[in-house]
PDB file of N, CA and C in Angstrom:
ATOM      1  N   UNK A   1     -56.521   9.190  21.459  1.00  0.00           N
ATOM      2  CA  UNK A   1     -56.745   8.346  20.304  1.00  0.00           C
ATOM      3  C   UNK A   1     -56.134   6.980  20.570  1.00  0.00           C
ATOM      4  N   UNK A   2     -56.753   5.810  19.915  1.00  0.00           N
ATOM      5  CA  UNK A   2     -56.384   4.704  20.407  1.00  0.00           C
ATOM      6  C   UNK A   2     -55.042   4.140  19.639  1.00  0.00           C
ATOM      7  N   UNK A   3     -54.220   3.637  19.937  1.00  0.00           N
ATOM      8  CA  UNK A   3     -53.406   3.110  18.920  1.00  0.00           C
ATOM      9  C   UNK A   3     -53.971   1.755  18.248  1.00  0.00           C
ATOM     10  N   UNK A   4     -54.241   1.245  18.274  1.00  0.00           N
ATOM     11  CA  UNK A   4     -54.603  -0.076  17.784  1.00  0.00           C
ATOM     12  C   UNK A   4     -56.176  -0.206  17.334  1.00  0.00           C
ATOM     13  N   UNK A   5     -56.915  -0.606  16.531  1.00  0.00           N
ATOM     14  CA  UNK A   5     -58.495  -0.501  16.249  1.00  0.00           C
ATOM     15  C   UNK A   5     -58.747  -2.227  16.409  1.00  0.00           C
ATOM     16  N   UNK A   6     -59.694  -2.396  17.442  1.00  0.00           N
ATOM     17  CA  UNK A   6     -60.117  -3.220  17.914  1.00  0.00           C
ATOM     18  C   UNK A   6     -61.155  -4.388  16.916  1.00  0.00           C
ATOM     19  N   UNK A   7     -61.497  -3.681  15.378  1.00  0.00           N
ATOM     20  CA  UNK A   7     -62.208  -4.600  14.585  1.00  0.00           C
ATOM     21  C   UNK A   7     -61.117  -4.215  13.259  1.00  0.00           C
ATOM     22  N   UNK A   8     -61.316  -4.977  11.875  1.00  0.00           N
ATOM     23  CA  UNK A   8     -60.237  -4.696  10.878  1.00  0.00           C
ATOM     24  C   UNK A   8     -61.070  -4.381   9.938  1.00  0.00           C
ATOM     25  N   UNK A   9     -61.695  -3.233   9.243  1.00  0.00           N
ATOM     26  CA  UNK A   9     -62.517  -2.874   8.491  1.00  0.00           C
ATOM     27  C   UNK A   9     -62.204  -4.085   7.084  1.00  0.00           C
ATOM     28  N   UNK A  10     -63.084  -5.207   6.616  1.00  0.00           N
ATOM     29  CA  UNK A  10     -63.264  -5.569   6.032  1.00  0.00           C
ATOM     30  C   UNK A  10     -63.358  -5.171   3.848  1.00  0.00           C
ATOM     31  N   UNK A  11     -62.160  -5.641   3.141  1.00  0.00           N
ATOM     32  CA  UNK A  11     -62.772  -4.765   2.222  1.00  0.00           C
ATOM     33  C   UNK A  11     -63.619  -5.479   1.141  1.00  0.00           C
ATOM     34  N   UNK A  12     -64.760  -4.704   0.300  1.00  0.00           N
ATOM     35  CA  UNK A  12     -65.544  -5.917  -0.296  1.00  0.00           C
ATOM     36  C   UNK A  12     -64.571  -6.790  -1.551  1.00  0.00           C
ATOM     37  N   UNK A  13     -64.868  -8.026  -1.857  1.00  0.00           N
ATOM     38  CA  UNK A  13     -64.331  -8.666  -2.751  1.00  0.00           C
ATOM     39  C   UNK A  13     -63.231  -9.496  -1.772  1.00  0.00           C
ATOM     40  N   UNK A  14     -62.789  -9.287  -0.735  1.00  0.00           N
ATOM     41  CA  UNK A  14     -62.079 -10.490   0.280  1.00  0.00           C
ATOM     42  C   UNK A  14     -63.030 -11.510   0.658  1.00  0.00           C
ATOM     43  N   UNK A  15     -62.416 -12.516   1.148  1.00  0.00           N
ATOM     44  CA  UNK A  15     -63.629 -13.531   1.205  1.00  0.00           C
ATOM     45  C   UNK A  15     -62.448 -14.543   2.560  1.00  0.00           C
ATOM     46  N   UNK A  16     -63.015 -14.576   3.718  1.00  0.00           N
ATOM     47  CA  UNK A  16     -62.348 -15.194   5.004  1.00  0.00           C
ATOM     48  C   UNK A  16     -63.144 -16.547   5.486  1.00  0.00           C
ATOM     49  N   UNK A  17     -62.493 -17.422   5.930  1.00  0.00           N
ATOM     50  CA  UNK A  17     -63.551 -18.591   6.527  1.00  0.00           C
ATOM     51  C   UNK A  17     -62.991 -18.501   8.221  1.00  0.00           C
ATOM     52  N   UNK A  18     -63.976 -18.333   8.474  1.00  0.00           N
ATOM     53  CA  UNK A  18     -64.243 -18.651  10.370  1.00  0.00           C
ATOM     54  C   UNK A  18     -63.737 -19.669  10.867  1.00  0.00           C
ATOM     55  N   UNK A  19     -62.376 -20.150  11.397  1.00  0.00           N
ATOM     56  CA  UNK A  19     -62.479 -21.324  11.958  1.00  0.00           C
ATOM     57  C   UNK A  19     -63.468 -21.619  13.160  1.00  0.00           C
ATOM     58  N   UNK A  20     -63.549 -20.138  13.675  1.00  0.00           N
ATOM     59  CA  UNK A  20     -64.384 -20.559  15.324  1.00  0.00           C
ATOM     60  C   UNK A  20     -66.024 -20.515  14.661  1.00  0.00           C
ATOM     61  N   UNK A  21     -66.634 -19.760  13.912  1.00  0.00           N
ATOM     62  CA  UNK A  21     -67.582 -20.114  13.692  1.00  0.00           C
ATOM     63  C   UNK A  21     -68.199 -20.870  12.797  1.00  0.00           C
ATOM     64  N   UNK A  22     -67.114 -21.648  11.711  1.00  0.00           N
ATOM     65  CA  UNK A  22     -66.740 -22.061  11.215  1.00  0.00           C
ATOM     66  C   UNK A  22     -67.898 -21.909   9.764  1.00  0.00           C
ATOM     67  N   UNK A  23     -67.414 -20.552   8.696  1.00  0.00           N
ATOM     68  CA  UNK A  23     -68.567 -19.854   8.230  1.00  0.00           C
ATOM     69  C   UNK A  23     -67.631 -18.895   7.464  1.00  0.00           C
ATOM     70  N   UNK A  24     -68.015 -18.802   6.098  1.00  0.00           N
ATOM     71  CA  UNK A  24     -67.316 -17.652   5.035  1.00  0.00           C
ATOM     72  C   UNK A  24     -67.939 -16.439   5.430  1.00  0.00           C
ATOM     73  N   UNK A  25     -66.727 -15.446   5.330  1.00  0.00           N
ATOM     74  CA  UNK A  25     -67.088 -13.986   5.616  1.00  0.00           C
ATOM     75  C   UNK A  25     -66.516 -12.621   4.707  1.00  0.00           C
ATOM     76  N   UNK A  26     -67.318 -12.121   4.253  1.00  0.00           N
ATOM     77  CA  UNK A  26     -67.008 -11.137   3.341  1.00  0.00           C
ATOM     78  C   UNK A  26     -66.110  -9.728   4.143  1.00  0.00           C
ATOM     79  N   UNK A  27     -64.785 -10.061   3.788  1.00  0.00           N
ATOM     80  CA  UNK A  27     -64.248  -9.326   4.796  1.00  0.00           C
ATOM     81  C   UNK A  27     -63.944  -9.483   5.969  1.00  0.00           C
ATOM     82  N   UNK A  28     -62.850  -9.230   6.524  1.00  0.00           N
ATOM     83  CA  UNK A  28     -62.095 -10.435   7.965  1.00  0.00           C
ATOM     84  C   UNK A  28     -63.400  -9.750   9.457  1.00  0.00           C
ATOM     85  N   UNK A  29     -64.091 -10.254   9.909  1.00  0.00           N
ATOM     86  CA  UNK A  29     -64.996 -10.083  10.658  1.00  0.00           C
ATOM     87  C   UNK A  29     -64.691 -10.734  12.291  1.00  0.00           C
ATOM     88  N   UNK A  30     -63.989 -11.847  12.406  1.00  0.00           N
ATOM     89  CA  UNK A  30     -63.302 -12.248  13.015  1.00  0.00           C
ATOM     90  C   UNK A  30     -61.940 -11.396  13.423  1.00  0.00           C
ATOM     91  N   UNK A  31     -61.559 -11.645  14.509  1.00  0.00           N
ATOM     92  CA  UNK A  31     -59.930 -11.596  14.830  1.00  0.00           C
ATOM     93  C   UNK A  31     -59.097 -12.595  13.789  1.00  0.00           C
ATOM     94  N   UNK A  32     -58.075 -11.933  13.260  1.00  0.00           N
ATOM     95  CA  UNK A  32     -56.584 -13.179  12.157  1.00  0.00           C
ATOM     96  C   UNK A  32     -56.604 -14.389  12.873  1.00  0.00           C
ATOM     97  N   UNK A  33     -56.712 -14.286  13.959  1.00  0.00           N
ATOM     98  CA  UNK A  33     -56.252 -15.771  14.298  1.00  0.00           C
ATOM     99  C   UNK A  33     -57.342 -16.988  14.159  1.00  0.00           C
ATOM    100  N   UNK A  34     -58.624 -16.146  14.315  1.00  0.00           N
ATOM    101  CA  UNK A  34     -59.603 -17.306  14.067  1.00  0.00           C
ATOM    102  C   UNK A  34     -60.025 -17.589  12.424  1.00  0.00           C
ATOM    103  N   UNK A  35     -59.071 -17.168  11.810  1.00  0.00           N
ATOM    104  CA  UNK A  35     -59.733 -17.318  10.365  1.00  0.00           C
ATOM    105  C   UNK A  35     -58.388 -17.413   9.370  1.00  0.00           C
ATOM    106  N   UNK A  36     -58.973 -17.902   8.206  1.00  0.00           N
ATOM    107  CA  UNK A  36     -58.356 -18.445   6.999  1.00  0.00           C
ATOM    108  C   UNK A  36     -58.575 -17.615   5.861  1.00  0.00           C
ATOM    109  N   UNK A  37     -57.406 -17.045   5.085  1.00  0.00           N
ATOM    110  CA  UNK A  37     -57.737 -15.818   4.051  1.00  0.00           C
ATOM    111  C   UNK A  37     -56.756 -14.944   4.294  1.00  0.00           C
ATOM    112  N   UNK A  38     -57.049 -14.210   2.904  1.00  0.00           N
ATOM    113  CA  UNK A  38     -58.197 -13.746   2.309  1.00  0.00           C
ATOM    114  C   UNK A  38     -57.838 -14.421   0.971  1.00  0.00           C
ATOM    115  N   UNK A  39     -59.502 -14.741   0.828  1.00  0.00           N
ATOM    116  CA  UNK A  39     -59.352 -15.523  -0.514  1.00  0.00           C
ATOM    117  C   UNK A  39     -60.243 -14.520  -1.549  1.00  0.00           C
ATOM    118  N   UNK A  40     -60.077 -14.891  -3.109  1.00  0.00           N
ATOM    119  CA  UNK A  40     -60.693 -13.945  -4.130  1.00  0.00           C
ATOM    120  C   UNK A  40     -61.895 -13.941  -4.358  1.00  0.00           C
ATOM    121  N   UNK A  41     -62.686 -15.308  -3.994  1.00  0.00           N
ATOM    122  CA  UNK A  41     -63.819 -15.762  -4.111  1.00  0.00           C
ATOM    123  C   UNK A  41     -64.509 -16.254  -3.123  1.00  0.00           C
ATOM    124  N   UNK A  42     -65.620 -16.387  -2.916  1.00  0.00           N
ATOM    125  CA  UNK A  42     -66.351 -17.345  -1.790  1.00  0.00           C
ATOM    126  C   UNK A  42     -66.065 -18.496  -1.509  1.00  0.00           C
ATOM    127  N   UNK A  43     -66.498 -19.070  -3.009  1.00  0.00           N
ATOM    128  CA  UNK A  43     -66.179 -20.461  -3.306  1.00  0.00           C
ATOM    129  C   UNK A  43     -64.657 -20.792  -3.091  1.00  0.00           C
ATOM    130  N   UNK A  44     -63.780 -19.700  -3.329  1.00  0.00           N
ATOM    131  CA  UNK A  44     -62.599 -20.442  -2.631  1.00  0.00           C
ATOM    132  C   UNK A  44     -62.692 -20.604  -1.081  1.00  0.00           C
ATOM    133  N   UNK A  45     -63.140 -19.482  -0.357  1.00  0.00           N
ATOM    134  CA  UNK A  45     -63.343 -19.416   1.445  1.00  0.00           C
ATOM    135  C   UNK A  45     -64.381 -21.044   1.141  1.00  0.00           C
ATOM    136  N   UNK A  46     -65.639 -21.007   1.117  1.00  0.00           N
ATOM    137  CA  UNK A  46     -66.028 -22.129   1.529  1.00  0.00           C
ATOM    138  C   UNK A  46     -65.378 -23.420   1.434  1.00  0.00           C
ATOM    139  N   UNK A  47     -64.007 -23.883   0.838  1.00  0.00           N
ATOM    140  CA  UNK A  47     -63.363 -24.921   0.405  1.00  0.00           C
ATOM    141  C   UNK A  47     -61.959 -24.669   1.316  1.00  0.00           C
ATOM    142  N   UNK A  48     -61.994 -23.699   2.256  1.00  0.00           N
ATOM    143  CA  UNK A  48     -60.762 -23.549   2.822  1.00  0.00           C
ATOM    144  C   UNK A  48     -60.419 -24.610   3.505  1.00  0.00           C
ATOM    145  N   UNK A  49     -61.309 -25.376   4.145  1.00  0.00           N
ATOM    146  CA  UNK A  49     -60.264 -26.648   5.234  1.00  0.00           C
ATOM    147  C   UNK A  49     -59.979 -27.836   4.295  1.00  0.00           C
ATOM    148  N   UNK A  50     -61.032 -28.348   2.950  1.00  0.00           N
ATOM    149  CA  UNK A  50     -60.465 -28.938   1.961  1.00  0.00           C
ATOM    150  C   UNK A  50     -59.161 -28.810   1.649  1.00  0.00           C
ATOM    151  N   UNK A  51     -58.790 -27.683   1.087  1.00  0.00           N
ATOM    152  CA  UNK A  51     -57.919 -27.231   0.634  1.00  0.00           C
ATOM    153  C   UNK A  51     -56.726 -27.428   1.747  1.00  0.00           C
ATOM    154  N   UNK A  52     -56.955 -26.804   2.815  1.00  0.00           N
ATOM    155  CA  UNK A  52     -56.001 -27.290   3.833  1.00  0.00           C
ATOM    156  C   UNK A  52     -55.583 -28.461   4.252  1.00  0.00           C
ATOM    157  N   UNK A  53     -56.093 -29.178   4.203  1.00  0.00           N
ATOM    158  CA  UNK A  53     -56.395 -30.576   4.338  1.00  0.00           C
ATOM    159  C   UNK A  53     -55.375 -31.401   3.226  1.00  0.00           C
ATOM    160  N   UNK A  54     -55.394 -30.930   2.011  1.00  0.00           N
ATOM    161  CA  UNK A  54     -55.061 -31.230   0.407  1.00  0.00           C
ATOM    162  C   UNK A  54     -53.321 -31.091   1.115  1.00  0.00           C
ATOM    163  N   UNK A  55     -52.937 -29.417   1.232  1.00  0.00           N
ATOM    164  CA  UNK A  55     -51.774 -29.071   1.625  1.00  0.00           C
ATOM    165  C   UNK A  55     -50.740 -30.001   2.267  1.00  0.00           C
ATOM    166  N   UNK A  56     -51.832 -29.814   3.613  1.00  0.00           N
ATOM    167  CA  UNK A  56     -51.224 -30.255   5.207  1.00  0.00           C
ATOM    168  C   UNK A  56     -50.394 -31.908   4.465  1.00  0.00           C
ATOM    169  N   UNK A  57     -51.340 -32.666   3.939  1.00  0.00           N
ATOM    170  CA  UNK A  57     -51.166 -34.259   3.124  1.00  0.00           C
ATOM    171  C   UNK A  57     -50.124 -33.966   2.201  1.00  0.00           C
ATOM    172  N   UNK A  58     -49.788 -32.924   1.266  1.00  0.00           N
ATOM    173  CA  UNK A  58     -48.956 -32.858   0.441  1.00  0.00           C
ATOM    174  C   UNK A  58     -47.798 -32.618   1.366  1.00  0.00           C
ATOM    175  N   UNK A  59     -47.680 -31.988   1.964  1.00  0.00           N
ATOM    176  CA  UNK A  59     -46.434 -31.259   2.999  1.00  0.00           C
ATOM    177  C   UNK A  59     -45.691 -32.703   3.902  1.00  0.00           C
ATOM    178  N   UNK A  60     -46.767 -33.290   4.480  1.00  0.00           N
ATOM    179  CA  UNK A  60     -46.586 -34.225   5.319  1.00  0.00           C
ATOM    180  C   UNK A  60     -45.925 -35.698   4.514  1.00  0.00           C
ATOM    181  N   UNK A  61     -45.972 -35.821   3.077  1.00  0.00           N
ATOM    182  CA  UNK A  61     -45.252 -36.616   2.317  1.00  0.00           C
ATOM    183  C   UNK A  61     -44.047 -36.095   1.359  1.00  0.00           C
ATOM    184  N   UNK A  62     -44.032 -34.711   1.308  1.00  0.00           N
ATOM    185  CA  UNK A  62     -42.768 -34.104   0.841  1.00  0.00           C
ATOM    186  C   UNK A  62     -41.427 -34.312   1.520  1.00  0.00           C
ATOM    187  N   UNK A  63     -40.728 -35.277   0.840  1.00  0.00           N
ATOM    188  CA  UNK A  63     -39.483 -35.589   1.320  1.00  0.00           C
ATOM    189  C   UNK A  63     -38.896 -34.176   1.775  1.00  0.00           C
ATOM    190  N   UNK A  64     -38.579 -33.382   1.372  1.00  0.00           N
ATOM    191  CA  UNK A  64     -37.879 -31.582   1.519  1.00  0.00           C
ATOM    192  C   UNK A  64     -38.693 -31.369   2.696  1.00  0.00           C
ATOM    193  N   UNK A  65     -39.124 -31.784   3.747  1.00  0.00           N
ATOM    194  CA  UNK A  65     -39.804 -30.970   4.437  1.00  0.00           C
ATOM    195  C   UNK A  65     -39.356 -31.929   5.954  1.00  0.00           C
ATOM    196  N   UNK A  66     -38.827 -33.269   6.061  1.00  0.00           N
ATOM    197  CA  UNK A  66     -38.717 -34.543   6.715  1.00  0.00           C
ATOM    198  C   UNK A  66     -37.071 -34.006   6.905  1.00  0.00           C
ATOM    199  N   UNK A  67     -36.862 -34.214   8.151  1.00  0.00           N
ATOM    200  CA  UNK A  67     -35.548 -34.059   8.427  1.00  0.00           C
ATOM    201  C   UNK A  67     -34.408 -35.644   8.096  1.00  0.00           C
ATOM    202  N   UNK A  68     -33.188 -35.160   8.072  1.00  0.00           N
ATOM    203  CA  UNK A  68     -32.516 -37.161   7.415  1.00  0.00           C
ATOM    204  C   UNK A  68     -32.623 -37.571   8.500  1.00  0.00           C
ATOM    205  N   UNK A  69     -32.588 -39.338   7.997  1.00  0.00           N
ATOM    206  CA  UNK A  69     -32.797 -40.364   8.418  1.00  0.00           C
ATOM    207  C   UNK A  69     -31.262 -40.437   9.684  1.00  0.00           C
ATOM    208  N   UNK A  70     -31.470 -40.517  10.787  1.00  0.00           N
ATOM    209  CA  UNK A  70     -30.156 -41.036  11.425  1.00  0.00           C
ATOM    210  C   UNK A  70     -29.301 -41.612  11.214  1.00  0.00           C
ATOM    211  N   UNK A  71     -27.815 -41.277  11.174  1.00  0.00           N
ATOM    212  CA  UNK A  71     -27.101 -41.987  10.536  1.00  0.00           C
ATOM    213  C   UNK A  71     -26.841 -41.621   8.929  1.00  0.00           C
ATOM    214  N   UNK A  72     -27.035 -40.536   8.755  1.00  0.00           N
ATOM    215  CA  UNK A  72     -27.251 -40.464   7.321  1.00  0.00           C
ATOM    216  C   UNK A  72     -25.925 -39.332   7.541  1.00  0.00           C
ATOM    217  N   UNK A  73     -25.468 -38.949   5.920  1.00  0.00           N
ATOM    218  CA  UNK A  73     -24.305 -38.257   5.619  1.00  0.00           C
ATOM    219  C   UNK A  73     -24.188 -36.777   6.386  1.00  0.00           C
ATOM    220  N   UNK A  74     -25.105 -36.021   7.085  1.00  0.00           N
ATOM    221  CA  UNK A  74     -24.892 -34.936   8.099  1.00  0.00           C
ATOM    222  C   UNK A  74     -24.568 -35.337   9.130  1.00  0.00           C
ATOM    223  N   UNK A  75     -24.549 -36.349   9.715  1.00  0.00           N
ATOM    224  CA  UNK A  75     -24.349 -36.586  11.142  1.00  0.00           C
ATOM    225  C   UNK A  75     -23.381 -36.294  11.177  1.00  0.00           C
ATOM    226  N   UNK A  76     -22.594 -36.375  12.179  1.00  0.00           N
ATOM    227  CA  UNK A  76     -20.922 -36.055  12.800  1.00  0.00           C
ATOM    228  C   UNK A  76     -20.933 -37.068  13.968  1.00  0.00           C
TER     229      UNK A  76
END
């Protein structure tokens, strides 16, 4: 018997977007690494790199996320 199962049985009502084929999928059909999910809806999978996109921009201007300025009160 194998230890590991080579596809991830998909369950209905998940909803994955393809980065490599770049394409919503009912149920992870892809390998995890090529995909985004699981989302509740389609319409959320089809909006996944939007959405990422939205994040990545919020993250990338969140002061809490920017290490201090040199010279600032942690240094030693």
């Amino acid at each position: 018997m194998a230890l590991f199962k080579k596809r991830t049985v998909g369950k209905p009502g998940e909803w994955y977007y393809c980065l490599q084929h770049q394409k919503v999928e009912e149920g992870p059909e892809c390998p995890a690494k090529d995909r985004f999910g699981p989302y509740a809806s389609r319409a959320e999978a089809e909006h996944a790199m939007r959405t990422a996109r939205e994040r990545n921009l919020q993250w990338e201007n969140d002061p809490k996320w920017h290490d201090a300025p040199a010279g600032g009160p942690d240094d030693d």
